[in-house]
N, C-alpha and C. Protein backbone atom coordinates (compact mmCIF):
# COMPACT_ATOMS: atom_id res chain seq x y z
N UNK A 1 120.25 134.73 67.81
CA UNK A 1 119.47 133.84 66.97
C UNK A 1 118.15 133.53 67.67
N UNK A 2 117.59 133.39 66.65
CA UNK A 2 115.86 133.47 67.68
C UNK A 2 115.53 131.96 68.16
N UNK A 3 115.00 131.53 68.92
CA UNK A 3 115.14 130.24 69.41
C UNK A 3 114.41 129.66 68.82
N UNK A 4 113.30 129.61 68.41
CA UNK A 4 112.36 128.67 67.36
C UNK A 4 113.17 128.27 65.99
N UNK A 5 113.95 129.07 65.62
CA UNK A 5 114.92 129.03 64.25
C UNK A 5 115.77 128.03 64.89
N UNK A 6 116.35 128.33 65.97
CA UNK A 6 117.30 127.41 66.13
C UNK A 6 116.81 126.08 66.51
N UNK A 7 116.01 125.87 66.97
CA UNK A 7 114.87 124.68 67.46
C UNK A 7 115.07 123.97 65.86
N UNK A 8 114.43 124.56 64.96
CA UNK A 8 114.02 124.10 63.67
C UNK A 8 115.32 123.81 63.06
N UNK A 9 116.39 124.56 63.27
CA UNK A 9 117.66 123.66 62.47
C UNK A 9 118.41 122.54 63.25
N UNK A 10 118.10 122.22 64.44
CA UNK A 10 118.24 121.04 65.20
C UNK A 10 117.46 120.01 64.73
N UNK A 11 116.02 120.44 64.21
CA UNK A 11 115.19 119.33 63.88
C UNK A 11 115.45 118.71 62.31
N UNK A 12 116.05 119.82 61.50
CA UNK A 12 115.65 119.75 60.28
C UNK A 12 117.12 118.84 60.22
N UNK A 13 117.93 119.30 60.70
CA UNK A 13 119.31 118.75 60.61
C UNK A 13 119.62 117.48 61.25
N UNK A 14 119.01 117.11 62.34
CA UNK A 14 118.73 115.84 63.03
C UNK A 14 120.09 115.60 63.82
N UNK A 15 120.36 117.20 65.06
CA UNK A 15 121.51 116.96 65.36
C UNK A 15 120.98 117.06 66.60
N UNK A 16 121.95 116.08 67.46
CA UNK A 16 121.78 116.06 68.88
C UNK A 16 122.20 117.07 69.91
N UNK A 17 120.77 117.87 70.24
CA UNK A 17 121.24 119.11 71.16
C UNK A 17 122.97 119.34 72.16
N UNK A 18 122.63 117.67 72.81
CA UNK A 18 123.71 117.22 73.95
C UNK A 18 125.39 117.04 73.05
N UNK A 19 125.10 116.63 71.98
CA UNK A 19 126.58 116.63 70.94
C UNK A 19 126.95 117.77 70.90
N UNK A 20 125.75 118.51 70.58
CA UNK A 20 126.07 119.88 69.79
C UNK A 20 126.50 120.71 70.89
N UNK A 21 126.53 120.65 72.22
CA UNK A 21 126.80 121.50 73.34
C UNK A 21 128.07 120.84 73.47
N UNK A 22 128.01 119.73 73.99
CA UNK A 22 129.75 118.96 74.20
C UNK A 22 130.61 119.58 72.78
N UNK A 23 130.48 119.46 71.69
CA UNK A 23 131.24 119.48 70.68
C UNK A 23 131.89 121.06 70.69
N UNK A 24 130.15 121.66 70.91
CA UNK A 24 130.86 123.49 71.24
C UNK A 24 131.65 123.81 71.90
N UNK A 25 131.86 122.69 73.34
CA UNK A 25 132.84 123.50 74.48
C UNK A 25 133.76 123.01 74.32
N UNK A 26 133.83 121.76 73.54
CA UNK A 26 135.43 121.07 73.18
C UNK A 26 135.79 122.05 71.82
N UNK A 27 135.60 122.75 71.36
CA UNK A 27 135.84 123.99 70.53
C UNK A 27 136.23 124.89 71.22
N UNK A 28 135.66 125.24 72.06
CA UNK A 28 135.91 126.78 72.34
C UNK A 28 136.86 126.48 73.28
N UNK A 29 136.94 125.26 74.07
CA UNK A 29 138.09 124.97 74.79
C UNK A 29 139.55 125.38 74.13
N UNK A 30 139.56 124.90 72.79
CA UNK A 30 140.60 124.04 72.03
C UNK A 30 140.75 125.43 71.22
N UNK A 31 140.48 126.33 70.83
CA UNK A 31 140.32 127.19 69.58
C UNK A 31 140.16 128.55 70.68
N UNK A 32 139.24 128.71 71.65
CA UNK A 32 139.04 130.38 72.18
C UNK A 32 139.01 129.89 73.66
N UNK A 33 140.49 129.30 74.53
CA UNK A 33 140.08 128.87 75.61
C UNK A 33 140.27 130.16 76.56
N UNK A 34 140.70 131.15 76.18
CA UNK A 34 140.86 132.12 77.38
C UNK A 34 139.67 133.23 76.87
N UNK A 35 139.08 133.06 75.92
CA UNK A 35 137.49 134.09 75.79
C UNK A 35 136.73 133.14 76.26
N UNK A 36 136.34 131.95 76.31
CA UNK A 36 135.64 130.40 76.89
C UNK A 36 136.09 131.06 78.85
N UNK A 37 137.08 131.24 79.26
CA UNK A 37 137.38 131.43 80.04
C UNK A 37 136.91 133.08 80.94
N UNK A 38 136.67 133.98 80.10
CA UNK A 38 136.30 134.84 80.51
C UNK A 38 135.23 135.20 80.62
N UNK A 39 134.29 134.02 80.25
CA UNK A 39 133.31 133.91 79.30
C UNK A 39 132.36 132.96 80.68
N UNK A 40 133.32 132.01 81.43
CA UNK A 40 132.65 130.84 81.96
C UNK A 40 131.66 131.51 83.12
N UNK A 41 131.41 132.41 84.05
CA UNK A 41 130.87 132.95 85.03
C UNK A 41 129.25 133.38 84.62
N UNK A 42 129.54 134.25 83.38
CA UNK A 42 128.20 134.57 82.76
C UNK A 42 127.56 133.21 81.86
N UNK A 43 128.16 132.02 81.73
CA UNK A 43 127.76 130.76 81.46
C UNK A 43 126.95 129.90 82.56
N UNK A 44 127.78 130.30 83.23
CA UNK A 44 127.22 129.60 84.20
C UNK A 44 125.96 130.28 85.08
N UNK A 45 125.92 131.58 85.35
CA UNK A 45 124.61 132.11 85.97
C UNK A 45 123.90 131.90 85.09
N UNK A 46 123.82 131.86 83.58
CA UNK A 46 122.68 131.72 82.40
C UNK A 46 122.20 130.32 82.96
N UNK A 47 123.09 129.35 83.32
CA UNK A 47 122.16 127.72 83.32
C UNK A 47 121.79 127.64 84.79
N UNK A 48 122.27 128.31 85.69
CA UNK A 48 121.57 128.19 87.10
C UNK A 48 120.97 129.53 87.75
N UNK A 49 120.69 130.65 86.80
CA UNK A 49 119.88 131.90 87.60
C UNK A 49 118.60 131.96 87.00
N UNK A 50 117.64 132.18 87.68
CA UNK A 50 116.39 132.63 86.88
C UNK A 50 115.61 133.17 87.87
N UNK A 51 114.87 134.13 86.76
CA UNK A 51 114.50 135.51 87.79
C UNK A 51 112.70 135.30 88.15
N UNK A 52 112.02 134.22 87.78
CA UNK A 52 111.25 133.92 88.44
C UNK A 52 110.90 133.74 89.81
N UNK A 53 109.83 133.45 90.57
CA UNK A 53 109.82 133.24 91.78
C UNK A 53 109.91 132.16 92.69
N UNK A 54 110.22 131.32 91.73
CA UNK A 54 110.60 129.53 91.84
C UNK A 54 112.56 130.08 91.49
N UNK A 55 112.79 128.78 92.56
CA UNK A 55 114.30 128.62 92.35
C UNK A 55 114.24 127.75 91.50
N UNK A 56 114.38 127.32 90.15
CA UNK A 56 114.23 126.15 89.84
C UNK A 56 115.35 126.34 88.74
N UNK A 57 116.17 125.64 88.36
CA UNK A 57 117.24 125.31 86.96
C UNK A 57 116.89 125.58 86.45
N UNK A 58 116.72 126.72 85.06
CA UNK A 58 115.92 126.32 83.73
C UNK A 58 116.31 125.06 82.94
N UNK A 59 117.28 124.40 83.11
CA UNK A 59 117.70 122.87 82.88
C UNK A 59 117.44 122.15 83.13
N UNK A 60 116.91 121.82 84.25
CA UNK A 60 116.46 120.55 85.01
C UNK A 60 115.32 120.75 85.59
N UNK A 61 114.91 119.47 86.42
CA UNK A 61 113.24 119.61 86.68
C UNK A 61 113.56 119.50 88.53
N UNK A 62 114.47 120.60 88.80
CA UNK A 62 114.84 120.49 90.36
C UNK A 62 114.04 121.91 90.81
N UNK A 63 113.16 121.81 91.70
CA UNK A 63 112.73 122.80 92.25
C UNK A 63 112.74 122.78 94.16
N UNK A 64 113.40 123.67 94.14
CA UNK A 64 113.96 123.60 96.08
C UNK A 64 113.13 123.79 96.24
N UNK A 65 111.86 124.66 96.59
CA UNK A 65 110.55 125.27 96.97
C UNK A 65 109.65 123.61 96.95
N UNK A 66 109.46 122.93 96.04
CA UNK A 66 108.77 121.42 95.96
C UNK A 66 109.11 121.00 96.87
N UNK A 67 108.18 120.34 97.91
CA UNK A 67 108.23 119.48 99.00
C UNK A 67 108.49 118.29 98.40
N UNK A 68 108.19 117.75 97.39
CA UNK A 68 108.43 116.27 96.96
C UNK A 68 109.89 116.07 96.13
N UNK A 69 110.64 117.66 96.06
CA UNK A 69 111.90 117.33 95.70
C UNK A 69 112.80 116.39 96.61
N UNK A 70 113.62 115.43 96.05
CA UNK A 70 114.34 114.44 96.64
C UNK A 70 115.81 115.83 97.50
N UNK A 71 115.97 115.21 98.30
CA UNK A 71 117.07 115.63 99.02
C UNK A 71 118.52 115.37 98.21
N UNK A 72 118.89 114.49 97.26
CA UNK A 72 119.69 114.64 96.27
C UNK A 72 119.57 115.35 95.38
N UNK A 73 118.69 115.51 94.83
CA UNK A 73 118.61 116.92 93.77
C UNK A 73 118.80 118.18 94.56
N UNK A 74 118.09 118.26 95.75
CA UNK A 74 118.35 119.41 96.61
C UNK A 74 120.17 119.77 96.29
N UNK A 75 120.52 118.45 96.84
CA UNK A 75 122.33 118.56 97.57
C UNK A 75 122.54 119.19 96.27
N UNK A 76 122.21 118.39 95.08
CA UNK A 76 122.77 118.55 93.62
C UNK A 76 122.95 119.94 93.52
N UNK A 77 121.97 120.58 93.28
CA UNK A 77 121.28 122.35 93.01
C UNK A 77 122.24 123.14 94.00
N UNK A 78 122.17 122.80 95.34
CA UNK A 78 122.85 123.05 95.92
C UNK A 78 124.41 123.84 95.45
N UNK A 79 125.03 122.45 95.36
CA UNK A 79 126.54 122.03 95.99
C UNK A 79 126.66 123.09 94.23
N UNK A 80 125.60 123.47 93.06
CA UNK A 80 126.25 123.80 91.77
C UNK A 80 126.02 125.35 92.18
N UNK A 81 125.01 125.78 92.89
CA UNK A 81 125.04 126.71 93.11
C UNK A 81 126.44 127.47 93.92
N UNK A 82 126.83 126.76 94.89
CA UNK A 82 127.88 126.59 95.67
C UNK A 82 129.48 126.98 94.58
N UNK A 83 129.71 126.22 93.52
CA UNK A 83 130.64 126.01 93.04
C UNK A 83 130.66 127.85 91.78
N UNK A 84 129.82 128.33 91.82
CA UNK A 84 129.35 129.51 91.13
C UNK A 84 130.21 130.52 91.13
N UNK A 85 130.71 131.52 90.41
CA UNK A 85 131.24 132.22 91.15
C UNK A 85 129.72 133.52 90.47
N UNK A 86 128.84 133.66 91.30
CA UNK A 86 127.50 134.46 90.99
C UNK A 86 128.33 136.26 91.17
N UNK A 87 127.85 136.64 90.28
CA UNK A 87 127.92 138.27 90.96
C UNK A 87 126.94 138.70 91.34
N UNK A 88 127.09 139.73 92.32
CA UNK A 88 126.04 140.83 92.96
C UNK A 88 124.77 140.61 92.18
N UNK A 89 125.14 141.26 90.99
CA UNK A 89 123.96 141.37 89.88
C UNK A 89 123.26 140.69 90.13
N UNK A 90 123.57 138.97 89.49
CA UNK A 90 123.04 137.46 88.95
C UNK A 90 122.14 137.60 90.59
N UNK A 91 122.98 137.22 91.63
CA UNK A 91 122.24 137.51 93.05
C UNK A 91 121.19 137.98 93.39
N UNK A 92 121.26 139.50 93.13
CA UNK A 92 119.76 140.30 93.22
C UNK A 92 119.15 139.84 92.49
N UNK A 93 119.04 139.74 91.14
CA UNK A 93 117.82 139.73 90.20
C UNK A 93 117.54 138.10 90.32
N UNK A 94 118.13 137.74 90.52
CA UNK A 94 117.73 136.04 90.96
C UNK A 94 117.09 135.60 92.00
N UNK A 95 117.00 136.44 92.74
CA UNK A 95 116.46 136.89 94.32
C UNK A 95 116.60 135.30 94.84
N UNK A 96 118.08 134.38 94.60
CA UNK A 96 118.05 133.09 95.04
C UNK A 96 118.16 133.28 96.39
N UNK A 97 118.83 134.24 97.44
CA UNK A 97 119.57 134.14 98.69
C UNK A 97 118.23 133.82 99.47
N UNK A 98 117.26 134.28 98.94
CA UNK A 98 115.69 134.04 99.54
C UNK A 98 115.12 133.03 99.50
N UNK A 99 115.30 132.15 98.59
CA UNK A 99 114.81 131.23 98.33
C UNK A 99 115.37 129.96 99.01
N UNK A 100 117.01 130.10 98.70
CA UNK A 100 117.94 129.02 99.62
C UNK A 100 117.47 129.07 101.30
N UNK A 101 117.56 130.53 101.41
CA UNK A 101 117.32 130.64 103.03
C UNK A 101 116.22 130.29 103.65
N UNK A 102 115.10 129.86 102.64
CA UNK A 102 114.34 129.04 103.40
C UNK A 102 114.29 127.57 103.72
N UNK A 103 115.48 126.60 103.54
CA UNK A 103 116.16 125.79 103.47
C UNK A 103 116.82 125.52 104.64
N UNK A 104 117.04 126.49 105.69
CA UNK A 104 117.97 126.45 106.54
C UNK A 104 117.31 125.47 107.78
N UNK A 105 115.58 125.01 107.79
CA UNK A 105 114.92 124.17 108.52
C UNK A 105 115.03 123.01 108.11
N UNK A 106 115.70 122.73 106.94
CA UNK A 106 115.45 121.29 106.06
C UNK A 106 116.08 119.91 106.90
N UNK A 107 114.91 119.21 107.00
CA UNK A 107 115.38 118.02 108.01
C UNK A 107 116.79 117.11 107.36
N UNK A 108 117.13 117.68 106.27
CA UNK A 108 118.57 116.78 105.77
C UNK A 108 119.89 117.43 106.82
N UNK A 109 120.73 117.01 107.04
CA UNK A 109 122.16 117.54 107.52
C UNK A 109 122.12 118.25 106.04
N UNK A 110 122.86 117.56 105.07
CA UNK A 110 123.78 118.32 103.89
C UNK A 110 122.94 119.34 103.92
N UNK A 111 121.51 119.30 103.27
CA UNK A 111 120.88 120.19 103.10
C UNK A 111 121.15 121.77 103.85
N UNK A 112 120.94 121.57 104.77
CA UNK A 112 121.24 122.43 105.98
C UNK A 112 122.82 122.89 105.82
N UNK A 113 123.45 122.38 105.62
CA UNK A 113 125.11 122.66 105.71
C UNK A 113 125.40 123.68 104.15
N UNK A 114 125.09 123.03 103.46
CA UNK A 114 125.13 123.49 101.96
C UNK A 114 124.27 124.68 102.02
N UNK A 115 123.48 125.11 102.95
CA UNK A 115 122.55 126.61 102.74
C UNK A 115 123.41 126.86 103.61
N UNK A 116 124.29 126.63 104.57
CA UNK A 116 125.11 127.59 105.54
C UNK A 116 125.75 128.49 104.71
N UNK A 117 126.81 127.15 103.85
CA UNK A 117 127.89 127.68 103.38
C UNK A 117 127.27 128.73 101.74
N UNK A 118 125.92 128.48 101.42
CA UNK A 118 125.97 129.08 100.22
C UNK A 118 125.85 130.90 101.12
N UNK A 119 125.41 130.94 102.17
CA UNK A 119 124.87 132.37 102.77
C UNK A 119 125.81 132.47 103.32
N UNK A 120 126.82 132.00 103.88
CA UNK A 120 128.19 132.23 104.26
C UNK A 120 128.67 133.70 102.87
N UNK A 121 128.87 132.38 102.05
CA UNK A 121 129.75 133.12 101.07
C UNK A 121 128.83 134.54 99.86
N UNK A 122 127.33 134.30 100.03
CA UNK A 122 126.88 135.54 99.39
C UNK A 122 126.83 136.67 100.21
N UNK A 123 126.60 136.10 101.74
CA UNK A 123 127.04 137.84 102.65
C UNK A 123 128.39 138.45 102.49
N UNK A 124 129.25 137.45 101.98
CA UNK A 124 130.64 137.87 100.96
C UNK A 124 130.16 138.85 100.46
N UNK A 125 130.00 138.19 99.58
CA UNK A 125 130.18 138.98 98.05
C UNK A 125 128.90 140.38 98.30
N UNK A 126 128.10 140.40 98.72
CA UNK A 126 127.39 141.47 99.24
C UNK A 126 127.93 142.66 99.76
N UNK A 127 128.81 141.87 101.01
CA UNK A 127 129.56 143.01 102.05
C UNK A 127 131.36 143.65 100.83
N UNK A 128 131.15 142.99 100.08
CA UNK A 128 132.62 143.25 99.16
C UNK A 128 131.40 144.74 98.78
């Protein structure tokens, strides 16, 4: 569906984007939970990969590269990236491992700990 169309039947219809997402996954939970399930990995790199040269959410207004990003949004971005299960693919073309790894100077502890463990576990999935 083309996104301006869909933009326009959100508007015309006067439905709340945030309903309309909760309501979908309490559906697909309830009605297609093991295609919802097979489904959740490529869900999830869609809301936290992007192949720009900024690490940034396309969701949120968190950008690791910003010096004036707060160290909680950092942890935040972080700890979701963390919880991912990313493939190879999402990885490369996301070129995030580059971006996190410049993180590894960050005067926070978490900060610092949370880029260990995210490069811990993508030299995983690399060396697999």
């Amino acid at each position: 569906m083309d996104l301006d169309a869909f933009r326009m039947i959100l508007s015309n219809l006067r439905v709340n984007v945030w309903e309309l997402i909760e309501t979908a996954i309490t559906v697909a939970s309830l009605d297609y939970g093991h295609q919802l399930k097979d489904r959740r990995n490529r869900i999830m790199e869609r809301l936290y990969t992007t192949t720009s040269s900024d690490l940034q959410c396309q969701n949120c207004d968190v950008d690791l590269q910003r010096p004036n990003s707060s160290e909680e949004s950092q942890v935040e971005l972080l700890q979701s990236l963390a919880d991912m299960d990313i493939t190879f693919k999402a990885l490369k073309e996301a070129d995030i491992g580059r971006h996190v790894n410049r993180l590894r100077k960050n005067p926070s502890n978490d900060v610092r700990r949370l880029v260990k463990q995210l490069v811990r576990k993508w030299k995983d999935l690399v060396d697999e």
